[in-house]
PDB file of N, CA and C in Angstrom:
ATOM      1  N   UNK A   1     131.476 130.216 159.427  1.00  0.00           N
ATOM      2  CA  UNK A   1     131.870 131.604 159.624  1.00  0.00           C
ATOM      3  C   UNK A   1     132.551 131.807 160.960  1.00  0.00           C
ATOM      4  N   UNK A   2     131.953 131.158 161.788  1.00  0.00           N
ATOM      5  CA  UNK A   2     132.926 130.816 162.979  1.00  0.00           C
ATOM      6  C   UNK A   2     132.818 131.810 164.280  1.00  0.00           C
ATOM      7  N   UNK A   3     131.587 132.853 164.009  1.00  0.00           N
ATOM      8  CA  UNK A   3     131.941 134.184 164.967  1.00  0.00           C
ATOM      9  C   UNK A   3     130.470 133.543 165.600  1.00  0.00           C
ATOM     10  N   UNK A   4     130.128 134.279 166.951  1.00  0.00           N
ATOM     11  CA  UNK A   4     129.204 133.982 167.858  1.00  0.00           C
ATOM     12  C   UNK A   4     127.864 134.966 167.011  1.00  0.00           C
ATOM     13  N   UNK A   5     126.535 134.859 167.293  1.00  0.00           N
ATOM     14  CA  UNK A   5     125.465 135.596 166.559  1.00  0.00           C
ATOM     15  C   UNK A   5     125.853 136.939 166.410  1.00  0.00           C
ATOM     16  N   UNK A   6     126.112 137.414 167.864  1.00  0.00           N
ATOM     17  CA  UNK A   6     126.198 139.371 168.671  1.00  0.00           C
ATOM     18  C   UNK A   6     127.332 139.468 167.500  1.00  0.00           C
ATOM     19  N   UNK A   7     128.380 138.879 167.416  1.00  0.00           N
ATOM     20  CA  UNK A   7     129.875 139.379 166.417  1.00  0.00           C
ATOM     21  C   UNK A   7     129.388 139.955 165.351  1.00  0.00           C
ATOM     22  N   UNK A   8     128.343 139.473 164.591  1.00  0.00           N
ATOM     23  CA  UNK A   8     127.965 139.392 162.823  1.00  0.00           C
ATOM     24  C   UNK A   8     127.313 140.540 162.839  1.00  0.00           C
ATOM     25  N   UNK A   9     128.367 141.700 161.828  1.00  0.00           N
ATOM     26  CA  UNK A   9     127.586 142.756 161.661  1.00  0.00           C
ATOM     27  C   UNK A   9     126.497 143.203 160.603  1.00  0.00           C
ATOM     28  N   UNK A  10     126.241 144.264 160.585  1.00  0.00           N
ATOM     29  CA  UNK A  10     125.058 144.243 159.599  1.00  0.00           C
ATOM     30  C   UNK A  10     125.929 143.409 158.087  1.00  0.00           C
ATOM     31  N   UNK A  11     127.119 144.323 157.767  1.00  0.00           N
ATOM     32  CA  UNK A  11     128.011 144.056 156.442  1.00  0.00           C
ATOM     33  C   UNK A  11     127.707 142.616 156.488  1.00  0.00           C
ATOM     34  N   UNK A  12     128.016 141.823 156.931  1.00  0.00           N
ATOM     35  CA  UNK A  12     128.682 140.718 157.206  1.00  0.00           C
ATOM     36  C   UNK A  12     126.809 140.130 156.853  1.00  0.00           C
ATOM     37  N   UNK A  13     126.422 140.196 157.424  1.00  0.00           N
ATOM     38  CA  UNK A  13     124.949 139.825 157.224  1.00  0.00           C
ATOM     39  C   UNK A  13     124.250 139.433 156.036  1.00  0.00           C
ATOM     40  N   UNK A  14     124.409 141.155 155.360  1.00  0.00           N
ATOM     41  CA  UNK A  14     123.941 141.145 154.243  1.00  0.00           C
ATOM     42  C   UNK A  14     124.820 140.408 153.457  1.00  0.00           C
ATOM     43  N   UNK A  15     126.111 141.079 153.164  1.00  0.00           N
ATOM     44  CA  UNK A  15     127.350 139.697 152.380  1.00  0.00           C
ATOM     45  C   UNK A  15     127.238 138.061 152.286  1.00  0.00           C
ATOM     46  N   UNK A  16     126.459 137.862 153.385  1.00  0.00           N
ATOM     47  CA  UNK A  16     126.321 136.209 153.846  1.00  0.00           C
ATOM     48  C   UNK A  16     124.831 135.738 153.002  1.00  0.00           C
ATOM     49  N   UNK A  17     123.929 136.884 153.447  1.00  0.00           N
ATOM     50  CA  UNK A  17     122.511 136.135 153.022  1.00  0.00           C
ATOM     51  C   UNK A  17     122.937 136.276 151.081  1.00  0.00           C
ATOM     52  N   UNK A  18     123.323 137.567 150.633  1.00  0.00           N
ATOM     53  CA  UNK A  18     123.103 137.681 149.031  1.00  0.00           C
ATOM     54  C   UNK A  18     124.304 136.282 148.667  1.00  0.00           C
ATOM     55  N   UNK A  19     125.782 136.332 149.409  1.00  0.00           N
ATOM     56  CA  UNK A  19     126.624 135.303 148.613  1.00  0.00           C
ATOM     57  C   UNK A  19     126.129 133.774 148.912  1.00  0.00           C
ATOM     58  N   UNK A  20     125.218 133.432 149.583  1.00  0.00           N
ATOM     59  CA  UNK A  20     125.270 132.257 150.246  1.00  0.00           C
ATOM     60  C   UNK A  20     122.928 131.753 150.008  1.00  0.00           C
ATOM     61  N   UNK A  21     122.545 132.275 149.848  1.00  0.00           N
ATOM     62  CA  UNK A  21     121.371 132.444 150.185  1.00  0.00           C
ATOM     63  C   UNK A  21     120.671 133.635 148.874  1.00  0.00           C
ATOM     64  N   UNK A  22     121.402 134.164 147.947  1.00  0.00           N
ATOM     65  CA  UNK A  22     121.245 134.979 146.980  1.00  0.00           C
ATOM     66  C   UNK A  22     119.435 135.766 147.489  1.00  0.00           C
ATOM     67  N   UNK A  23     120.011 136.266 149.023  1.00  0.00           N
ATOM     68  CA  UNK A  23     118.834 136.872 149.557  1.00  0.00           C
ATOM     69  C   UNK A  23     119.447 138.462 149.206  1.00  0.00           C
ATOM     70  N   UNK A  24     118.848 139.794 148.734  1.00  0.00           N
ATOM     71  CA  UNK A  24     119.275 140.818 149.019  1.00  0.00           C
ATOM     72  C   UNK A  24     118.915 141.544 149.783  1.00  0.00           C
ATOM     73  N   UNK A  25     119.311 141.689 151.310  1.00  0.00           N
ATOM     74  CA  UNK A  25     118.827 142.587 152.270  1.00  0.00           C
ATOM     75  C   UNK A  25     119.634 143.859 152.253  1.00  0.00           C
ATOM     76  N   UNK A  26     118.817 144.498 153.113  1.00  0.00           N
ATOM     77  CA  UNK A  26     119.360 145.972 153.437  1.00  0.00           C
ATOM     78  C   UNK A  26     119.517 146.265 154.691  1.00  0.00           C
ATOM     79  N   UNK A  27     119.815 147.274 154.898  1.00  0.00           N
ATOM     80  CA  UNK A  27     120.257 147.753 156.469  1.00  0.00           C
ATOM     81  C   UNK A  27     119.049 147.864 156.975  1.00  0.00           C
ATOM     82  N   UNK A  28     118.090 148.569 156.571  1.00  0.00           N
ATOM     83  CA  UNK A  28     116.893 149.372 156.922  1.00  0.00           C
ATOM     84  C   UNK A  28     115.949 147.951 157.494  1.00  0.00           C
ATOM     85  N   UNK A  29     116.065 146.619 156.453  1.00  0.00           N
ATOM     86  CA  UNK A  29     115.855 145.093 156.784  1.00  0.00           C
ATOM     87  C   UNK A  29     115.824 144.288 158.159  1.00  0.00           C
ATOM     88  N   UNK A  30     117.700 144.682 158.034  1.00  0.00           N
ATOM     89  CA  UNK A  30     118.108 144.163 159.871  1.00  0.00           C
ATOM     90  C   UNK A  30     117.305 145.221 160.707  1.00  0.00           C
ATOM     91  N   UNK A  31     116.713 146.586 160.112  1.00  0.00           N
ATOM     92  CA  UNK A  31     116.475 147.159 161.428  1.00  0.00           C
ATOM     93  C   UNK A  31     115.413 147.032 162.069  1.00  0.00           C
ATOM     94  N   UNK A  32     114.509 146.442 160.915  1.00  0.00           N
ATOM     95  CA  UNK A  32     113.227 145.893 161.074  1.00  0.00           C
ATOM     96  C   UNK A  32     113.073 144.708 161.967  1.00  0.00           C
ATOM     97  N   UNK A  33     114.563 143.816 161.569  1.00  0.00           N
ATOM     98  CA  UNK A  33     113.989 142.140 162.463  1.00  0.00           C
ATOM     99  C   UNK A  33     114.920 143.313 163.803  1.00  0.00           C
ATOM    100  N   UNK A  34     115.524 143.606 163.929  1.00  0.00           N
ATOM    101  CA  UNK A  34     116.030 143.775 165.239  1.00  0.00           C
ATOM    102  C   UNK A  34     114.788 144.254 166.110  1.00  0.00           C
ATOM    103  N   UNK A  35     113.656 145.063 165.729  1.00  0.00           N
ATOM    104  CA  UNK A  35     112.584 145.179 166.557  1.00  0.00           C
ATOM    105  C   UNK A  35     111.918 144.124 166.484  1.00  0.00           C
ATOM    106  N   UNK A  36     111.711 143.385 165.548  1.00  0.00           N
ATOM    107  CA  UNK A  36     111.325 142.363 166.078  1.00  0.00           C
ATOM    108  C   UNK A  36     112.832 141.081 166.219  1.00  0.00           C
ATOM    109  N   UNK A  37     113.115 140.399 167.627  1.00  0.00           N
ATOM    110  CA  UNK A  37     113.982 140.001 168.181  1.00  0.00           C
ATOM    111  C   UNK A  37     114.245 138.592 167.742  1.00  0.00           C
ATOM    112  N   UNK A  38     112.787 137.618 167.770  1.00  0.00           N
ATOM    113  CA  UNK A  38     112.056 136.673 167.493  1.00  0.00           C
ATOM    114  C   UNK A  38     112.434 136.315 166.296  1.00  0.00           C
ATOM    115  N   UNK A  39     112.113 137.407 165.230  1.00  0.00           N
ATOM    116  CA  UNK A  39     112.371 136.875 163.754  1.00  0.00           C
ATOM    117  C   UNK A  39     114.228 136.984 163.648  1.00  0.00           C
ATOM    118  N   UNK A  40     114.351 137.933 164.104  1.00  0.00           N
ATOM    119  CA  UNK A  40     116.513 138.313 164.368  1.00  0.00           C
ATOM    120  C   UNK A  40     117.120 136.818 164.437  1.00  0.00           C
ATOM    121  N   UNK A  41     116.183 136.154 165.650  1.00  0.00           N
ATOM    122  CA  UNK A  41     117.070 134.937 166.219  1.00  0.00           C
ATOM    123  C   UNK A  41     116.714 133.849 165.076  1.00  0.00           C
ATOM    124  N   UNK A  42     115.519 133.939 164.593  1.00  0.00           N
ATOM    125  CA  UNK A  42     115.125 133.174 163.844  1.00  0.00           C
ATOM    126  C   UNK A  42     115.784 133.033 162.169  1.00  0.00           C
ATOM    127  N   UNK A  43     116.217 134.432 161.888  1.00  0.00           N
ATOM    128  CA  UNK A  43     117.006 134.599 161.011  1.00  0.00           C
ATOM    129  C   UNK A  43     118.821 134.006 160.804  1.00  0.00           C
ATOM    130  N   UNK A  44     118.737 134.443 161.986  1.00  0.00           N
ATOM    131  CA  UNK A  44     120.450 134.039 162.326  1.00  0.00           C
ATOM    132  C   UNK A  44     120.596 132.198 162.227  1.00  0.00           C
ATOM    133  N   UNK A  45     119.501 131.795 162.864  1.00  0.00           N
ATOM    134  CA  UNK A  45     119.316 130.385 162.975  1.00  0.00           C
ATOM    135  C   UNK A  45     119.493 129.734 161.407  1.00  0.00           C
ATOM    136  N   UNK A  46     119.058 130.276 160.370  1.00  0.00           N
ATOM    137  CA  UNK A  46     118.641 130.472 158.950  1.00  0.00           C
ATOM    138  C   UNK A  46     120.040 130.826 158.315  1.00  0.00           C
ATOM    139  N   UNK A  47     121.093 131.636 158.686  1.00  0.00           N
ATOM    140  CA  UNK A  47     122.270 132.092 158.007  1.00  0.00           C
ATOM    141  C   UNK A  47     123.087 130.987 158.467  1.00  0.00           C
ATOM    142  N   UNK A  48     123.158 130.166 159.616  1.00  0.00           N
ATOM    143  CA  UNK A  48     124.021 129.788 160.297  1.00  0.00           C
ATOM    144  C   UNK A  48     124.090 128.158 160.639  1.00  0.00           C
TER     145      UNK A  48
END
């Protein structure tokens, strides 16, 4: 995908986990790991 973690927006997120990972997240999802930071990085690590 080629962009740095901070670049990848929510769209882009969700588009990646359902086409790639046939995960279906939601916005409300990312807003959850974004309080938690830990699971965010841990996630991204997981898409990427």
């Amino acid at each position: 995908y080629g962009k740095k973690d901070k670049n990848l927006t929510n769209d882009s997120i969700i588009r990646i986990a359902l086409e790639e990972y046939d995960v279906n997240l939601t916005k409300k999802d990312l807003e959850e790991m974004r309080k938690n930071y830990n699971h965010l990085v841990f996630f991204y690590k997981y898409l990427l």
